[in-house]
Protein backbone atom coordinates (compact mmCIF):
# COMPACT_ATOMS: atom_id res chain seq x y z
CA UNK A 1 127.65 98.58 103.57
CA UNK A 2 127.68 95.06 105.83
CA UNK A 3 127.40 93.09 102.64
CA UNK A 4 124.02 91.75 103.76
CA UNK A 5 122.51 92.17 100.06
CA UNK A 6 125.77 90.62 98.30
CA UNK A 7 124.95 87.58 101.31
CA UNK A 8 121.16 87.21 100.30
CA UNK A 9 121.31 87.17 96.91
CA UNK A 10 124.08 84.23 97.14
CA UNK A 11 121.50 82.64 99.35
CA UNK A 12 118.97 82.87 96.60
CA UNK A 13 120.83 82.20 93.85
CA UNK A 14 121.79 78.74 95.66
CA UNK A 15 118.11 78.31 96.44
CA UNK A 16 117.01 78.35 93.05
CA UNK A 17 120.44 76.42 91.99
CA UNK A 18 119.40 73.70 94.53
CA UNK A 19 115.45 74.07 93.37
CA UNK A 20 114.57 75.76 90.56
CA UNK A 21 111.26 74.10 90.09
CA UNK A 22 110.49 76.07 93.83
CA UNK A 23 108.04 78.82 93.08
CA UNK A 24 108.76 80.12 96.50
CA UNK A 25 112.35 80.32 95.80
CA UNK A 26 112.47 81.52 91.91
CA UNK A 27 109.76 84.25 93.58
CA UNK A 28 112.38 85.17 96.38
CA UNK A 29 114.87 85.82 94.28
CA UNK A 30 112.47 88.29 91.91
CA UNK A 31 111.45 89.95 94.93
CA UNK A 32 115.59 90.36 95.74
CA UNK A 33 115.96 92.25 92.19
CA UNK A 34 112.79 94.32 92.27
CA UNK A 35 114.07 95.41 95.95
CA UNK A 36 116.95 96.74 95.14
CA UNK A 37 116.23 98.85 91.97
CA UNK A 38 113.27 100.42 93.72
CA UNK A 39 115.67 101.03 96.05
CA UNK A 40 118.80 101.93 94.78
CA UNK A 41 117.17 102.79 91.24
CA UNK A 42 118.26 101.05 88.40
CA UNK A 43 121.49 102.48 87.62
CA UNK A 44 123.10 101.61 91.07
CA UNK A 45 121.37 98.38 90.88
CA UNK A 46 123.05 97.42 88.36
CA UNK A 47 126.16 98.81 89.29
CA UNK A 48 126.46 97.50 92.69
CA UNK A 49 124.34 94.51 92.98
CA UNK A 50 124.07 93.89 89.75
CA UNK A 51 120.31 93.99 89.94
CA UNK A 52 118.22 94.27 87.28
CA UNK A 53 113.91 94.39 86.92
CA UNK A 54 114.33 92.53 84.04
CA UNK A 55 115.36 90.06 86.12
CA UNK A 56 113.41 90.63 88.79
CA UNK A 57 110.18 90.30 86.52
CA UNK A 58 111.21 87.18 85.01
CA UNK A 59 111.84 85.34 88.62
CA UNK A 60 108.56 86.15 89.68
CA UNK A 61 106.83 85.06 86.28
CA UNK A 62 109.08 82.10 86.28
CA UNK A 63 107.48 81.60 89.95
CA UNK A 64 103.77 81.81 88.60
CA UNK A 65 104.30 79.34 85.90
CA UNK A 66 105.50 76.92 88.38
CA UNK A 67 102.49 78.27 91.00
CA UNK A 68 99.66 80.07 89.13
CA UNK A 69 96.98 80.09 91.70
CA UNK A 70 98.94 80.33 94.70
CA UNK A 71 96.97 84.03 96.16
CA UNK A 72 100.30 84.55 98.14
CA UNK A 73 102.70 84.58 95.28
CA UNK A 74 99.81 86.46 93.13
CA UNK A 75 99.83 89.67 95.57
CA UNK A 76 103.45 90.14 96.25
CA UNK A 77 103.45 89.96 92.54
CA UNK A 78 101.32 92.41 92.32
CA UNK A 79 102.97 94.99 95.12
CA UNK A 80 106.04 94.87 93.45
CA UNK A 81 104.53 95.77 90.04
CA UNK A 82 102.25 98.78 91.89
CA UNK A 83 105.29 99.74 94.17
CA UNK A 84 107.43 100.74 90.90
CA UNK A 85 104.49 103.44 90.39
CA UNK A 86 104.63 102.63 86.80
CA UNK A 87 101.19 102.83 84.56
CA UNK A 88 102.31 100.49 82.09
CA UNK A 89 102.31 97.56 85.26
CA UNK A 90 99.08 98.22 86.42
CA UNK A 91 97.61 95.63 83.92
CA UNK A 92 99.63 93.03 85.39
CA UNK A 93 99.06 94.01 88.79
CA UNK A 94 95.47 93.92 88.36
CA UNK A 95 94.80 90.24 86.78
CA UNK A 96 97.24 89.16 89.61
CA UNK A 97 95.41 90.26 92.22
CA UNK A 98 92.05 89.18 90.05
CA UNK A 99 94.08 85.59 90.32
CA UNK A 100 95.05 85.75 93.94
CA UNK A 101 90.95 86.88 94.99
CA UNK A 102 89.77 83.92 93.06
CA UNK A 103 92.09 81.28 95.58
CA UNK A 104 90.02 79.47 97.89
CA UNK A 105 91.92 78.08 99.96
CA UNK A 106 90.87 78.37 102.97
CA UNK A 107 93.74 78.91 105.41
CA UNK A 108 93.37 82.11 107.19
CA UNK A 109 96.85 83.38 105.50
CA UNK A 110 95.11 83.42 102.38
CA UNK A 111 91.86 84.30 103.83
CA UNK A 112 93.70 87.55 104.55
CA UNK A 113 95.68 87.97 102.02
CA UNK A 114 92.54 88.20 99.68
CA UNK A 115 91.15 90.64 101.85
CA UNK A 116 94.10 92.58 101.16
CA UNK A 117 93.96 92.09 97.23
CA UNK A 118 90.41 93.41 97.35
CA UNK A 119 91.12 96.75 98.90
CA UNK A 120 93.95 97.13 96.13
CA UNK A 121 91.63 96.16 93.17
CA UNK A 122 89.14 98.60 94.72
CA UNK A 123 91.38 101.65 94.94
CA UNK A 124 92.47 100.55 91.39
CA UNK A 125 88.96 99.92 89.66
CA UNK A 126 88.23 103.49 91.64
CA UNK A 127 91.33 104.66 89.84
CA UNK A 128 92.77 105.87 93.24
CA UNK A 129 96.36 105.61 93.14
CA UNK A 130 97.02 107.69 96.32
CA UNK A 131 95.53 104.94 98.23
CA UNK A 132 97.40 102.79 95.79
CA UNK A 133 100.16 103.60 96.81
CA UNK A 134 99.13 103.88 100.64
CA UNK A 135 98.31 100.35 100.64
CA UNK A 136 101.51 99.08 98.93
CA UNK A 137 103.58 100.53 101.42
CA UNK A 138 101.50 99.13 104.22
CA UNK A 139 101.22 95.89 102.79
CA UNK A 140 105.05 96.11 102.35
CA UNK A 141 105.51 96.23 106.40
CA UNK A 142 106.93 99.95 105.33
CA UNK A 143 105.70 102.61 108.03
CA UNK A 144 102.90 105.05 107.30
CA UNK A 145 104.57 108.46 105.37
């Protein structure tokens, strides 16, 4: 209703405009999409913000091209693929978080953010997609249901 959505998406649209070889940007922006239709759903998406997860998924595969290994890019990949609760993502979601796991860098950002990629693969190898789901939403920064 404050137009804040209409505001960011100009600001990542001129991001990616001004950089489009930025991962972190081209990322942003796919994370802006996916937002909104899990969100809104996809109708109003559309409708309103003109938001698609077509789009979404192709700014955040357009992001790992430009950054494959990056773990950081690899797991919010990979929440946004669980957080749509849809089977034929988990795939995806999986070697993502396989990817982001196998970064050794060794700043404590990623240090963590592996951690967090393990508990995910481990509720998914146990097939556990209560605690799936649990751990998205956490992850997210979304409060505890």
């Amino acid at each position: 209703a404050e137009g804040l959505a209409d505001e960011a998406l100009a600001l990542l649209e001129r991001a990616v405009a001004m950089a489009p070889a930025n991962a972190w940007a081209q990322a942003s922006l796919g994370a802006w999409h996916l937002e909104i239709v899990q969100h809104a759903g996809p109708v109003l998406a559309d409708l309103m913000y003109g938001a698609s997860r077509d789009e979404g998924l192709q700014r955040y595969r357009t992001a790992l091209t430009l950054d494959p290994h990056s773990a950081l890019l690899q797991m919010n990949f990979a929440l946004a693929l669980l957080a749509m609760q849809r089977e034929d993502m988990v795939t995806e979601a999986t070697r993502a978080l396989e990817i982001a796991v196998a970064d050794e860098s060794q700043d404590h950002l990623v240090s963590y953010t592996r951690h967090q990629a393990r508990q995910l693969l481990q509720a998914l190898n146990d097939r556990d997609m209560k605690t799936v789901s649990r751990l998205v939403r956490q992850f997210q920064g979304w409060p505890p249901q």
